[in-house]
PDB file of N, CA and C in Angstrom:
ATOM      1  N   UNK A   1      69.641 -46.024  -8.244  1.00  0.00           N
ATOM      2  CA  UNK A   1      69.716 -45.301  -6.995  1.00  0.00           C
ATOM      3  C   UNK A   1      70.949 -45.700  -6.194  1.00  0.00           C
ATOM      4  N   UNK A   2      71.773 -46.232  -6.988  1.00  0.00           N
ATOM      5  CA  UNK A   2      73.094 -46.846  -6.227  1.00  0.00           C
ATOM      6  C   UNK A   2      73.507 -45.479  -5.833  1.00  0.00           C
ATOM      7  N   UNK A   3      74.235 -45.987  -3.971  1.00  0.00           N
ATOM      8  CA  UNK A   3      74.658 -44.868  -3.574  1.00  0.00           C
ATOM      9  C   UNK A   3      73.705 -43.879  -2.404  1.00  0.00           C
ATOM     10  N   UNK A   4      72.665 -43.280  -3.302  1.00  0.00           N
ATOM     11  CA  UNK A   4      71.460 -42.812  -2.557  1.00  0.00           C
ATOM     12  C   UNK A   4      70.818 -43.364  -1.787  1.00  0.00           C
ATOM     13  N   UNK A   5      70.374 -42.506  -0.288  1.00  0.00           N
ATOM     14  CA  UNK A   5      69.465 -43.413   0.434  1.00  0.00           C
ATOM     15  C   UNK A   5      67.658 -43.440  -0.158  1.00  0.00           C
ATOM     16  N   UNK A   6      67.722 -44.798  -0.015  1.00  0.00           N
ATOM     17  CA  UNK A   6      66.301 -44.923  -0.209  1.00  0.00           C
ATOM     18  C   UNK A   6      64.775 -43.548   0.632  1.00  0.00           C
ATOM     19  N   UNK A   7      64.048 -43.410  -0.577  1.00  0.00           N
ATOM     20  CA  UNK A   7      62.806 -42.708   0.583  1.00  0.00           C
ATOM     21  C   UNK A   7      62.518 -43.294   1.545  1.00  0.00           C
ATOM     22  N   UNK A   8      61.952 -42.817   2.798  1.00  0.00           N
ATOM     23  CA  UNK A   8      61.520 -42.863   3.777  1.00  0.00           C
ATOM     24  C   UNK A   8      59.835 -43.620   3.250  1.00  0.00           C
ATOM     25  N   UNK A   9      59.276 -44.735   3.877  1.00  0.00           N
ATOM     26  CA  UNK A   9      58.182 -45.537   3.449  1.00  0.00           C
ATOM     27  C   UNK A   9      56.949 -44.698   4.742  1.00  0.00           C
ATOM     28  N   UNK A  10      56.051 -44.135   3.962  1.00  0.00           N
ATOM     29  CA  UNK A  10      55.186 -43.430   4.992  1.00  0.00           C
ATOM     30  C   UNK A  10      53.441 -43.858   4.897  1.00  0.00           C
ATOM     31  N   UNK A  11      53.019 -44.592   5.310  1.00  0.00           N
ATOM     32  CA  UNK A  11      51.331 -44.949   5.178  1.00  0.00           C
ATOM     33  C   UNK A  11      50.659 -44.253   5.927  1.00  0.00           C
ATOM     34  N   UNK A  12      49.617 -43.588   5.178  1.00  0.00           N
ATOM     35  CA  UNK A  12      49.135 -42.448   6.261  1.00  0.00           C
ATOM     36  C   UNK A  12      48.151 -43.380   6.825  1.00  0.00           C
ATOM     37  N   UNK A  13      47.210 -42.825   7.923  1.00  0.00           N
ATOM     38  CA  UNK A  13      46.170 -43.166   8.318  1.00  0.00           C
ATOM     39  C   UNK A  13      44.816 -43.570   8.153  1.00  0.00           C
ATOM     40  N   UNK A  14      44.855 -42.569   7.062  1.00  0.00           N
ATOM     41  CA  UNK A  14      43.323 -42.035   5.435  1.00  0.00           C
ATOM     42  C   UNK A  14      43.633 -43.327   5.046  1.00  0.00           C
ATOM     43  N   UNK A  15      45.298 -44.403   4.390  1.00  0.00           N
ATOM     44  CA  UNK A  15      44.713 -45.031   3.738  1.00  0.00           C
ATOM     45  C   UNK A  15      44.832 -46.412   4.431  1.00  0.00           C
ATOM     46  N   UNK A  16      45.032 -46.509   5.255  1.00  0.00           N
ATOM     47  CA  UNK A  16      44.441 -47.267   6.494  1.00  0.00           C
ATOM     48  C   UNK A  16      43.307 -47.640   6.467  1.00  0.00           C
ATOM     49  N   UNK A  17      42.655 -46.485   7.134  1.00  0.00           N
ATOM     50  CA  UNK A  17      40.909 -46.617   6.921  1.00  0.00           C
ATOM     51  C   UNK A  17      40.092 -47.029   5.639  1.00  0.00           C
ATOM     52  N   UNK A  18      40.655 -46.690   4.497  1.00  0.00           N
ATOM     53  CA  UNK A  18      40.165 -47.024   3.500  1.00  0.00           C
ATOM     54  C   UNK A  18      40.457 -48.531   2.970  1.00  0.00           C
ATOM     55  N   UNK A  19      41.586 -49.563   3.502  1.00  0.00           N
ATOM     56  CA  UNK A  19      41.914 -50.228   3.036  1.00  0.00           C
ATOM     57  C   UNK A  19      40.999 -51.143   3.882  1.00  0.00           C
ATOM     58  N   UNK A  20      41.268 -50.714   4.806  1.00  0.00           N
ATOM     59  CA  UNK A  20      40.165 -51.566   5.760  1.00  0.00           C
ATOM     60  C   UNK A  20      38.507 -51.519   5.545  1.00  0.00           C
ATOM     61  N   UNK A  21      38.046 -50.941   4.621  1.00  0.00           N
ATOM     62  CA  UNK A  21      36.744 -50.670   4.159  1.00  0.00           C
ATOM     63  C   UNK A  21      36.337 -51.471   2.954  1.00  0.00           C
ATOM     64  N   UNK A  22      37.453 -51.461   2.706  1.00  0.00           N
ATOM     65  CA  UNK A  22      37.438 -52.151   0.977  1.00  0.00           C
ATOM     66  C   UNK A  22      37.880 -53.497   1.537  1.00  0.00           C
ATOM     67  N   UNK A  23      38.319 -54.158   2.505  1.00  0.00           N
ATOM     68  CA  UNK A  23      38.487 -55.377   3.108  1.00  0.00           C
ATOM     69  C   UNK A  23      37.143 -56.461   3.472  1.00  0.00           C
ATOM     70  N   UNK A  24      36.722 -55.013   4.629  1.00  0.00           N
ATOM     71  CA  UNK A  24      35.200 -55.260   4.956  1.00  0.00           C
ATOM     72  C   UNK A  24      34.455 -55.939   3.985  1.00  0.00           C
ATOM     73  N   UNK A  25      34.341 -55.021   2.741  1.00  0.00           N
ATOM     74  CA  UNK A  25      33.296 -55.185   2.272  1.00  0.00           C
ATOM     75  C   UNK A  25      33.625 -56.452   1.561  1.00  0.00           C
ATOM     76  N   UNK A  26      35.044 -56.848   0.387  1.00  0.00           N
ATOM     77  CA  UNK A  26      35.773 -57.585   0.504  1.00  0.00           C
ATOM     78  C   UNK A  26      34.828 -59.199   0.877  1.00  0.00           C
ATOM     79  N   UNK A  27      35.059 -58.887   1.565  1.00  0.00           N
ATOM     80  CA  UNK A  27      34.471 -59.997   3.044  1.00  0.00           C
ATOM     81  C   UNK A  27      33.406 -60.735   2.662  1.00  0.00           C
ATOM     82  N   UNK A  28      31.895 -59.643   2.442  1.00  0.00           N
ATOM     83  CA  UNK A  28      30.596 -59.909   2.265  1.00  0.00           C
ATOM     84  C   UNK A  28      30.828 -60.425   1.449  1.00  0.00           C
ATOM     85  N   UNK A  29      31.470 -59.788   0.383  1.00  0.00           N
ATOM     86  CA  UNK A  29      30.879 -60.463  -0.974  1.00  0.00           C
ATOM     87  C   UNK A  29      31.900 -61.774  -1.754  1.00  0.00           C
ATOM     88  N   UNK A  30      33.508 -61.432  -1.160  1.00  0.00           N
ATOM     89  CA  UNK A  30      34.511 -62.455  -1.909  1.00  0.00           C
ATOM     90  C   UNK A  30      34.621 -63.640  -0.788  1.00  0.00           C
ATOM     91  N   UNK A  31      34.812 -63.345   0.548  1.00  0.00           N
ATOM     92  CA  UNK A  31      35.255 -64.646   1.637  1.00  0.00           C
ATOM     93  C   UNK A  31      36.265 -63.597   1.756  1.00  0.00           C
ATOM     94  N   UNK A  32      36.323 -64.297   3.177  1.00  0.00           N
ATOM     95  CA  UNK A  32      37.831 -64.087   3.972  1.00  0.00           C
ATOM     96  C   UNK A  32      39.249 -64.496   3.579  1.00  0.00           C
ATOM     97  N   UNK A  33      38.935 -65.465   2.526  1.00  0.00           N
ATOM     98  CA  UNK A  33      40.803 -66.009   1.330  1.00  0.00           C
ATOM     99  C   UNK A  33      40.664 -65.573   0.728  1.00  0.00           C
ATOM    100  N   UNK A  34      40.007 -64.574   0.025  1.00  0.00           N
ATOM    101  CA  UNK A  34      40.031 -63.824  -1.216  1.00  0.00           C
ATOM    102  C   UNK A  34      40.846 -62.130  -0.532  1.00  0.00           C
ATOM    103  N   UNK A  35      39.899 -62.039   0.026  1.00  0.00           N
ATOM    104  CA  UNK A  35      40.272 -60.962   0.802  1.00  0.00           C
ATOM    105  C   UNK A  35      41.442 -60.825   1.437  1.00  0.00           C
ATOM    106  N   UNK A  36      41.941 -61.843   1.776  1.00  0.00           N
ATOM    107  CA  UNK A  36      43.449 -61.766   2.878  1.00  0.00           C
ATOM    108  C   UNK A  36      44.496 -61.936   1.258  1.00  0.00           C
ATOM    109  N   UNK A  37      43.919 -62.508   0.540  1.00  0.00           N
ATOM    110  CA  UNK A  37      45.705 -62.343  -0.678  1.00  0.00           C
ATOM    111  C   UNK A  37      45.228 -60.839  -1.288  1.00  0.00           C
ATOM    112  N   UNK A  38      44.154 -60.413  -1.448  1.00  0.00           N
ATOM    113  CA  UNK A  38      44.280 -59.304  -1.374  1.00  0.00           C
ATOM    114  C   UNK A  38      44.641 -58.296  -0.665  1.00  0.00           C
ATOM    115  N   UNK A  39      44.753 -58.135   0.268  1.00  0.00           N
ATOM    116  CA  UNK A  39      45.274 -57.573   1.463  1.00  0.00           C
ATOM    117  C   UNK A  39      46.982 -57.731   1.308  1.00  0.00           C
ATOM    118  N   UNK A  40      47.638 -59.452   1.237  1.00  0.00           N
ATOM    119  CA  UNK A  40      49.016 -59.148   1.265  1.00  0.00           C
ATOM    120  C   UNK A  40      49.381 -59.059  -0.277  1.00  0.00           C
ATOM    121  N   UNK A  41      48.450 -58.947  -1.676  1.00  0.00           N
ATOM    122  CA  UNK A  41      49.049 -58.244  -2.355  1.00  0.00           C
ATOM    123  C   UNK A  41      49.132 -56.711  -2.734  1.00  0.00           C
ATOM    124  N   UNK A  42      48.824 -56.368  -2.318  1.00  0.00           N
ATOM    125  CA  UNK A  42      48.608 -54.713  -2.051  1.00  0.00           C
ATOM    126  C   UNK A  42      49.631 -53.984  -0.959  1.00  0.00           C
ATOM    127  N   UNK A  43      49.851 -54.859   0.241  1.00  0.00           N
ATOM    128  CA  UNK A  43      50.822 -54.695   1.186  1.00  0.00           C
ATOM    129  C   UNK A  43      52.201 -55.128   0.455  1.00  0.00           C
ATOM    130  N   UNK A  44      52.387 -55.939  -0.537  1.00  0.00           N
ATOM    131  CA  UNK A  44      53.583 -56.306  -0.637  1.00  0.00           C
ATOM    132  C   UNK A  44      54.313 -55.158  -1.561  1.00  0.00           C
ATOM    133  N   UNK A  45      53.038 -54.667  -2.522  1.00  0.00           N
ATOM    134  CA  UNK A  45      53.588 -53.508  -3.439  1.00  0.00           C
ATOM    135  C   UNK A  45      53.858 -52.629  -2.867  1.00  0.00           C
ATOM    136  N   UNK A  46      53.535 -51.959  -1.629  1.00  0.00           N
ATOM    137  CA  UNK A  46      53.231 -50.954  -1.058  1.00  0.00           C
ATOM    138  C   UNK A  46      55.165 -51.148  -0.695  1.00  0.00           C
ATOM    139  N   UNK A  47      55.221 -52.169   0.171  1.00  0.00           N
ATOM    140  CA  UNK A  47      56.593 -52.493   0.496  1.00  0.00           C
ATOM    141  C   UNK A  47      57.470 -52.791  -0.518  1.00  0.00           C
ATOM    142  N   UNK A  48      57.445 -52.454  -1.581  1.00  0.00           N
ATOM    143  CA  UNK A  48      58.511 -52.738  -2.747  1.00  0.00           C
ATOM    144  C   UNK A  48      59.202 -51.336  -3.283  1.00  0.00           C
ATOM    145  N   UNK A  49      57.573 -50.068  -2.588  1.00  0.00           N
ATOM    146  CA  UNK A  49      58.030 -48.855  -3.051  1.00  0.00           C
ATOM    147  C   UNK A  49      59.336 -47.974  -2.771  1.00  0.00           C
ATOM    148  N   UNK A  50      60.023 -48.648  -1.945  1.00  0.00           N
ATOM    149  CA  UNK A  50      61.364 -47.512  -1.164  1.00  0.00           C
ATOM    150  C   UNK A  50      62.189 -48.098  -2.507  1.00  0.00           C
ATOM    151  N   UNK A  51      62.448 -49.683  -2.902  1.00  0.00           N
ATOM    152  CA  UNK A  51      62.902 -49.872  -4.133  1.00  0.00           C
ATOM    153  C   UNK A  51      62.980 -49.030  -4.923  1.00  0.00           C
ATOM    154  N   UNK A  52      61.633 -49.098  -5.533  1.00  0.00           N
ATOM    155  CA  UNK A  52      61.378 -48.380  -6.843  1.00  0.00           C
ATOM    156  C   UNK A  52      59.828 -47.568  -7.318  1.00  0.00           C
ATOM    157  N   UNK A  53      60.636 -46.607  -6.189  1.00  0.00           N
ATOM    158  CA  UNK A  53      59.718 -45.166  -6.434  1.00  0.00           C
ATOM    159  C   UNK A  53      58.582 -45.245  -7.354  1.00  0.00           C
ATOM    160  N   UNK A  54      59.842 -45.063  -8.924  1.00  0.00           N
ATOM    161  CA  UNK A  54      59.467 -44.343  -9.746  1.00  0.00           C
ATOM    162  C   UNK A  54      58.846 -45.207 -10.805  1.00  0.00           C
ATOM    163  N   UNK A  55      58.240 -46.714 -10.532  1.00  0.00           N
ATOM    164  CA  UNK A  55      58.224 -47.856 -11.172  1.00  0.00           C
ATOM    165  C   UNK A  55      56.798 -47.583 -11.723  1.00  0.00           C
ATOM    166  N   UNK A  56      55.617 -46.988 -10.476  1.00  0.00           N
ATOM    167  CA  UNK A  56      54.128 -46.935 -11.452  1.00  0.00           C
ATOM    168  C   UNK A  56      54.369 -45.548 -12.111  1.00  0.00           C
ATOM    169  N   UNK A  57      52.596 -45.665 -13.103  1.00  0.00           N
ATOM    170  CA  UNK A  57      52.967 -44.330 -13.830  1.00  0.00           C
ATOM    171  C   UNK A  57      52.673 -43.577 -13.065  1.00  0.00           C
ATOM    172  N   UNK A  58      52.749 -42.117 -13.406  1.00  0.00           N
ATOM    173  CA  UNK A  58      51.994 -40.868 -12.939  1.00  0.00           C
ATOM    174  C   UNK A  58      50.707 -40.846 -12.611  1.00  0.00           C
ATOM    175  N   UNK A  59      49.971 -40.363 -11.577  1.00  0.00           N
ATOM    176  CA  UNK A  59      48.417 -40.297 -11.877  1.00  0.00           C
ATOM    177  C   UNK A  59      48.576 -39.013 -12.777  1.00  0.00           C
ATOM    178  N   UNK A  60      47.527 -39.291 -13.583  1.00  0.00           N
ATOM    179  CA  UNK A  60      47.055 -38.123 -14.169  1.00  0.00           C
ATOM    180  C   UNK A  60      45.965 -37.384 -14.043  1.00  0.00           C
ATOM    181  N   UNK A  61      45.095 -37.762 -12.433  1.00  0.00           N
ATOM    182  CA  UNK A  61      44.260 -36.893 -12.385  1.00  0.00           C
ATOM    183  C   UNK A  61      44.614 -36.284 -10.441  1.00  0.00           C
ATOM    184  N   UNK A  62      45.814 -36.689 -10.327  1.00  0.00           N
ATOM    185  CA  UNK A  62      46.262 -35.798  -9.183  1.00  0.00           C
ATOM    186  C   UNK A  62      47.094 -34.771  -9.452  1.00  0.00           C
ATOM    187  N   UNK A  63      47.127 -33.667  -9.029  1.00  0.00           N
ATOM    188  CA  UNK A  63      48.105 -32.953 -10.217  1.00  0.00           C
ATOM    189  C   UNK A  63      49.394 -33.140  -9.019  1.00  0.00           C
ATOM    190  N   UNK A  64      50.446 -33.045  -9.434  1.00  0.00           N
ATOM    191  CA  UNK A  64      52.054 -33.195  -9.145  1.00  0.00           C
ATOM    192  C   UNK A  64      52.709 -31.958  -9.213  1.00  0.00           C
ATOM    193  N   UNK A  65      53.709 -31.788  -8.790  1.00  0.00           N
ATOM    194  CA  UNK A  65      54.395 -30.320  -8.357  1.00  0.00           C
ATOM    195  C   UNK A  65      55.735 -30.983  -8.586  1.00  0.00           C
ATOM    196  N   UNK A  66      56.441 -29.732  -8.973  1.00  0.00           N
ATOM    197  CA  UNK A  66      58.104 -30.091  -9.096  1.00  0.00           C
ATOM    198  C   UNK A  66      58.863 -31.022  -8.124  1.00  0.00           C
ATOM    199  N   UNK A  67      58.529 -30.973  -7.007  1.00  0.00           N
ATOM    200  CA  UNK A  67      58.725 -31.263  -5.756  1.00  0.00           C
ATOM    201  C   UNK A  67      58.155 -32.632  -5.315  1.00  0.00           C
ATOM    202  N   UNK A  68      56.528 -32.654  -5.999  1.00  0.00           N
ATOM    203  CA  UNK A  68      56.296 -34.131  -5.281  1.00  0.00           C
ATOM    204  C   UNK A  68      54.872 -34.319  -6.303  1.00  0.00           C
ATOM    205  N   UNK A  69      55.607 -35.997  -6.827  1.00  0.00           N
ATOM    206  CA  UNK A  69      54.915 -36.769  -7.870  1.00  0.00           C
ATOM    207  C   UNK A  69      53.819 -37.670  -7.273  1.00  0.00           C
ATOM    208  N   UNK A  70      52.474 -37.604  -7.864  1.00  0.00           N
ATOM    209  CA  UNK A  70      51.964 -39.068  -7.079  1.00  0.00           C
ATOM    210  C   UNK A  70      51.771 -39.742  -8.075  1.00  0.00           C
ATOM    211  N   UNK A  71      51.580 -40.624  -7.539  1.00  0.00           N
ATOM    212  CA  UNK A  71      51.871 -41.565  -8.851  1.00  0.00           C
ATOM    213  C   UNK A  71      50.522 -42.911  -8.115  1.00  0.00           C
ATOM    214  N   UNK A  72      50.433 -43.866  -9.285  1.00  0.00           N
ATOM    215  CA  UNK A  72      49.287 -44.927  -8.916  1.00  0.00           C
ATOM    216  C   UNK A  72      49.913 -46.433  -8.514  1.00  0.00           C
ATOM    217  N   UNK A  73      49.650 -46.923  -8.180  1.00  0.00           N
ATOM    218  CA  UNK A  73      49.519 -48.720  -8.037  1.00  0.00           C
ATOM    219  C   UNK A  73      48.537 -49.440  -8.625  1.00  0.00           C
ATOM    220  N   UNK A  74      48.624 -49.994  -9.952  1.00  0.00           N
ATOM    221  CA  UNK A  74      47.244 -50.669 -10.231  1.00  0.00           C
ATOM    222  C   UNK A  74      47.099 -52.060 -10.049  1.00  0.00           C
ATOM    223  N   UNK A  75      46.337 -52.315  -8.968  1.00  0.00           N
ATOM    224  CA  UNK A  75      46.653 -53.392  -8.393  1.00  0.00           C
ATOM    225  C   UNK A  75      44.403 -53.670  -8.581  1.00  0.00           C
ATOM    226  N   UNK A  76      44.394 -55.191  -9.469  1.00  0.00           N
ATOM    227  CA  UNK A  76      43.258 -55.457  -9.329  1.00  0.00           C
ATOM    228  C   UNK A  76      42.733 -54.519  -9.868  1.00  0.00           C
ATOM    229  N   UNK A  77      41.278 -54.429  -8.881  1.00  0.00           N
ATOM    230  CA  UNK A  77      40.396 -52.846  -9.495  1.00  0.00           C
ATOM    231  C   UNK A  77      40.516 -52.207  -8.858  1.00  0.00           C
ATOM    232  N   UNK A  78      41.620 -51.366  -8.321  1.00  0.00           N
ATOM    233  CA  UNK A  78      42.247 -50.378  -7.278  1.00  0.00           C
ATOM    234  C   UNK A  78      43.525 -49.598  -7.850  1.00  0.00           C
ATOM    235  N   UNK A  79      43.216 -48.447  -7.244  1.00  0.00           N
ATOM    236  CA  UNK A  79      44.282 -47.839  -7.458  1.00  0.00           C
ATOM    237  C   UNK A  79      44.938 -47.255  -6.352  1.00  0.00           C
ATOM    238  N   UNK A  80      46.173 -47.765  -5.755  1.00  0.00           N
ATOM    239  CA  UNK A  80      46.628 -47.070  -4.621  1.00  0.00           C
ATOM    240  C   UNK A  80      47.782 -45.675  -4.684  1.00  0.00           C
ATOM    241  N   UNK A  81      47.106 -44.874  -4.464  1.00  0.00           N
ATOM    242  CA  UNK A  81      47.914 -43.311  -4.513  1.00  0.00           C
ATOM    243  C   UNK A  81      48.801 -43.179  -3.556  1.00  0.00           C
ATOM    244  N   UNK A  82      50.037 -42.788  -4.041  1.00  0.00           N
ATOM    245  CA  UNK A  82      51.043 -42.297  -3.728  1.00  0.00           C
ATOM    246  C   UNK A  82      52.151 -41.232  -3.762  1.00  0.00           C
ATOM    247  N   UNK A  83      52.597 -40.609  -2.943  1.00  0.00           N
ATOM    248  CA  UNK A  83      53.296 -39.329  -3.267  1.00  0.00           C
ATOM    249  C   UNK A  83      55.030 -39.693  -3.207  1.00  0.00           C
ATOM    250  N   UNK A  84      55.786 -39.318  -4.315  1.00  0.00           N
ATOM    251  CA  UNK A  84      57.062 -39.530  -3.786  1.00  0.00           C
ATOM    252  C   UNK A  84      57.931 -37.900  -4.039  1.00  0.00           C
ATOM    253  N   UNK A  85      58.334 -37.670  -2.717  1.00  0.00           N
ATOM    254  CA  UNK A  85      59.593 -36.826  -3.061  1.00  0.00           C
ATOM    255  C   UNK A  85      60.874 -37.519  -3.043  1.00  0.00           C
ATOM    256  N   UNK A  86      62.383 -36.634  -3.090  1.00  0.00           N
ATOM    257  CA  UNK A  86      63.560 -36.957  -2.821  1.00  0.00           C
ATOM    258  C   UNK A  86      63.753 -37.704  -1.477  1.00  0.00           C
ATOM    259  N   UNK A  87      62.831 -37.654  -0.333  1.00  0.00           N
ATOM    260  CA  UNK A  87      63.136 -38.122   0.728  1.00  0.00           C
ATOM    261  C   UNK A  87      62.102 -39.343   1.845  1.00  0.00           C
ATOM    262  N   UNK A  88      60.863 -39.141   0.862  1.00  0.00           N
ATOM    263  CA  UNK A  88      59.835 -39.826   1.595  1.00  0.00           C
ATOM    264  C   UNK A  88      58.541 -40.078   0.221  1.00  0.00           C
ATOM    265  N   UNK A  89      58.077 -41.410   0.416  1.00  0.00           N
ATOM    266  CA  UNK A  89      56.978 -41.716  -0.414  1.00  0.00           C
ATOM    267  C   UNK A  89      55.824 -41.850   0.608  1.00  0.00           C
ATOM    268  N   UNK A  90      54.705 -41.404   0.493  1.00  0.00           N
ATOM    269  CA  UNK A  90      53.718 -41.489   1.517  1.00  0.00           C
ATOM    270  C   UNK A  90      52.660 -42.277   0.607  1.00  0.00           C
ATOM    271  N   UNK A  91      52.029 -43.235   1.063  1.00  0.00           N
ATOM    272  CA  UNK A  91      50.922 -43.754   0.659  1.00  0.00           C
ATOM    273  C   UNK A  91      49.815 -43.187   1.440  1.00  0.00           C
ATOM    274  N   UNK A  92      48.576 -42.723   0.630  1.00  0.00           N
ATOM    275  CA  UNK A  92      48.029 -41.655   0.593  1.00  0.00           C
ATOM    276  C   UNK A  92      46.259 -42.468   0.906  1.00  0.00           C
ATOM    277  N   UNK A  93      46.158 -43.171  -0.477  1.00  0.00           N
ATOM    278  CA  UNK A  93      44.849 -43.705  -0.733  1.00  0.00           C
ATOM    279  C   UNK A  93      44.556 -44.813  -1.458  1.00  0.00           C
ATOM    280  N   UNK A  94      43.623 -45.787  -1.121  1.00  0.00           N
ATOM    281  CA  UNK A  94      42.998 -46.217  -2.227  1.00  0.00           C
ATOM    282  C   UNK A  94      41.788 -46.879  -2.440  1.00  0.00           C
ATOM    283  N   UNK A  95      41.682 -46.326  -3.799  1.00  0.00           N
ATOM    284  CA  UNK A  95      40.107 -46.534  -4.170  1.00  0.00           C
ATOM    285  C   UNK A  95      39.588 -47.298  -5.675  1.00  0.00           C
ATOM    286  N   UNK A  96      38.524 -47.106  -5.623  1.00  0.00           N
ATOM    287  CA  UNK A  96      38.144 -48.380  -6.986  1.00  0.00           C
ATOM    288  C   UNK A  96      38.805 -47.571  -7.893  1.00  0.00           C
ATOM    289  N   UNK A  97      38.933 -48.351  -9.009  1.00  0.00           N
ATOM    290  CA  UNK A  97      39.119 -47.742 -10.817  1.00  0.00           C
ATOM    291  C   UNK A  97      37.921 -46.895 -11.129  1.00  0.00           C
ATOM    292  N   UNK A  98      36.815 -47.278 -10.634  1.00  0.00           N
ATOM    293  CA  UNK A  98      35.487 -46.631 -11.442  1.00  0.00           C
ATOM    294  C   UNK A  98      35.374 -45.578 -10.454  1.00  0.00           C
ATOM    295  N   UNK A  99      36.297 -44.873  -9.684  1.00  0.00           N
ATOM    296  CA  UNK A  99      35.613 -43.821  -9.091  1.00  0.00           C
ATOM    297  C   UNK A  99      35.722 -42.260 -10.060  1.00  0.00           C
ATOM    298  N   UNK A 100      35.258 -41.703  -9.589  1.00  0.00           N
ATOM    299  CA  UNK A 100      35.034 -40.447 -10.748  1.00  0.00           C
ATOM    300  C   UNK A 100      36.602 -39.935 -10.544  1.00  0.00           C
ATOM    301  N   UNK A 101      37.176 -39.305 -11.635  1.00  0.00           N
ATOM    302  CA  UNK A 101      38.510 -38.332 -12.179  1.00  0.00           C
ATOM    303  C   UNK A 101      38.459 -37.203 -11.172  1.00  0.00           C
ATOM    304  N   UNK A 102      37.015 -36.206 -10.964  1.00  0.00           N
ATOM    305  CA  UNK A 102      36.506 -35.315 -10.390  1.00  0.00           C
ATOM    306  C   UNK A 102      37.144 -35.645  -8.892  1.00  0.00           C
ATOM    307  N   UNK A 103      36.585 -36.393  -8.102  1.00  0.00           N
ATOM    308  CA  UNK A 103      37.064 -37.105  -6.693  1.00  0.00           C
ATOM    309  C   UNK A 103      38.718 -37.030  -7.079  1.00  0.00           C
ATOM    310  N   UNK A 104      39.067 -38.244  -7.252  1.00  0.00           N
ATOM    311  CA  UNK A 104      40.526 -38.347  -7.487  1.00  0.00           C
ATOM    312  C   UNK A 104      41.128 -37.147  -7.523  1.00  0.00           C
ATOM    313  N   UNK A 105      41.088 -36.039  -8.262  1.00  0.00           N
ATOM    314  CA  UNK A 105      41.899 -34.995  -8.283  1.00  0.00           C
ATOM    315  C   UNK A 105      41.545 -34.232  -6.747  1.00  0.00           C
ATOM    316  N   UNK A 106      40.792 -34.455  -6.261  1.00  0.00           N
ATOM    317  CA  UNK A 106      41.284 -33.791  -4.694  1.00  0.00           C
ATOM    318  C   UNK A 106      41.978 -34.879  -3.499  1.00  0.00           C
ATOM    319  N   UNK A 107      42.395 -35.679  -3.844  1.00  0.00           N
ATOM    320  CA  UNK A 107      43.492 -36.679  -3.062  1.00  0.00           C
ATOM    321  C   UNK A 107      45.050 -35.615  -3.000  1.00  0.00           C
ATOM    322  N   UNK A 108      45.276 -35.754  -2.013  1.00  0.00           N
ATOM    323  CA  UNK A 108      46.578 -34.796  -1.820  1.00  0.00           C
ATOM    324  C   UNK A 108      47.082 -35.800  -0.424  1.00  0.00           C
TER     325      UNK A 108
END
């Protein structure tokens, strides 16, 4: 990407809330040190993405458009969804590995 400006780093709100749910719960069952390196390893990938976009694979159960790829983070038993165009990557969602294909494909 020498040369080019990096995407724009965008965290929506949706996965805000969700990260903070999966923290919560997190909590009950791992402790509060389990939970917090989880927390800054998930934040750190998230912040590596203006780097390198195009580094996870494709999801293959979000569908993608010429225009804009999402792609996964597999981090642990999570998968954090992400959209990248030419100008902005938005982090979108994330949720367990075992959630149904069905679900997943309506993440947009």
């Amino acid at each position: 990407m020498s040369g080019q400006q990096k995407p724009k780093l965008v965290v929506t709100q949706n996965f805000l809330k969700e990260l903070e749910t999966v923290i919560i719960y997190g909590q009950t069952v791992f402790g509060d040190k389990v939970c917090e390196k989880f927390r800054k390893g998930v934040i750190a990938r998230i912040l590596a993405l203006p780097s390198m976009p195009h580094a996870n694979p494709i999801n293959r159960f979000v569908e993608s458009t010429e225009r804009k790829v999402y792609r996964t983070i597999i981090y642990e038993k999570y998968y954090v969804i992400y959209s990248v165009t030419k100008t902005k990557i938005r982090v979108i969602s994330i949720v367990h590995q075992a959630t149904s294909p069905k679900k997943l494909s309506k993440i947009k």
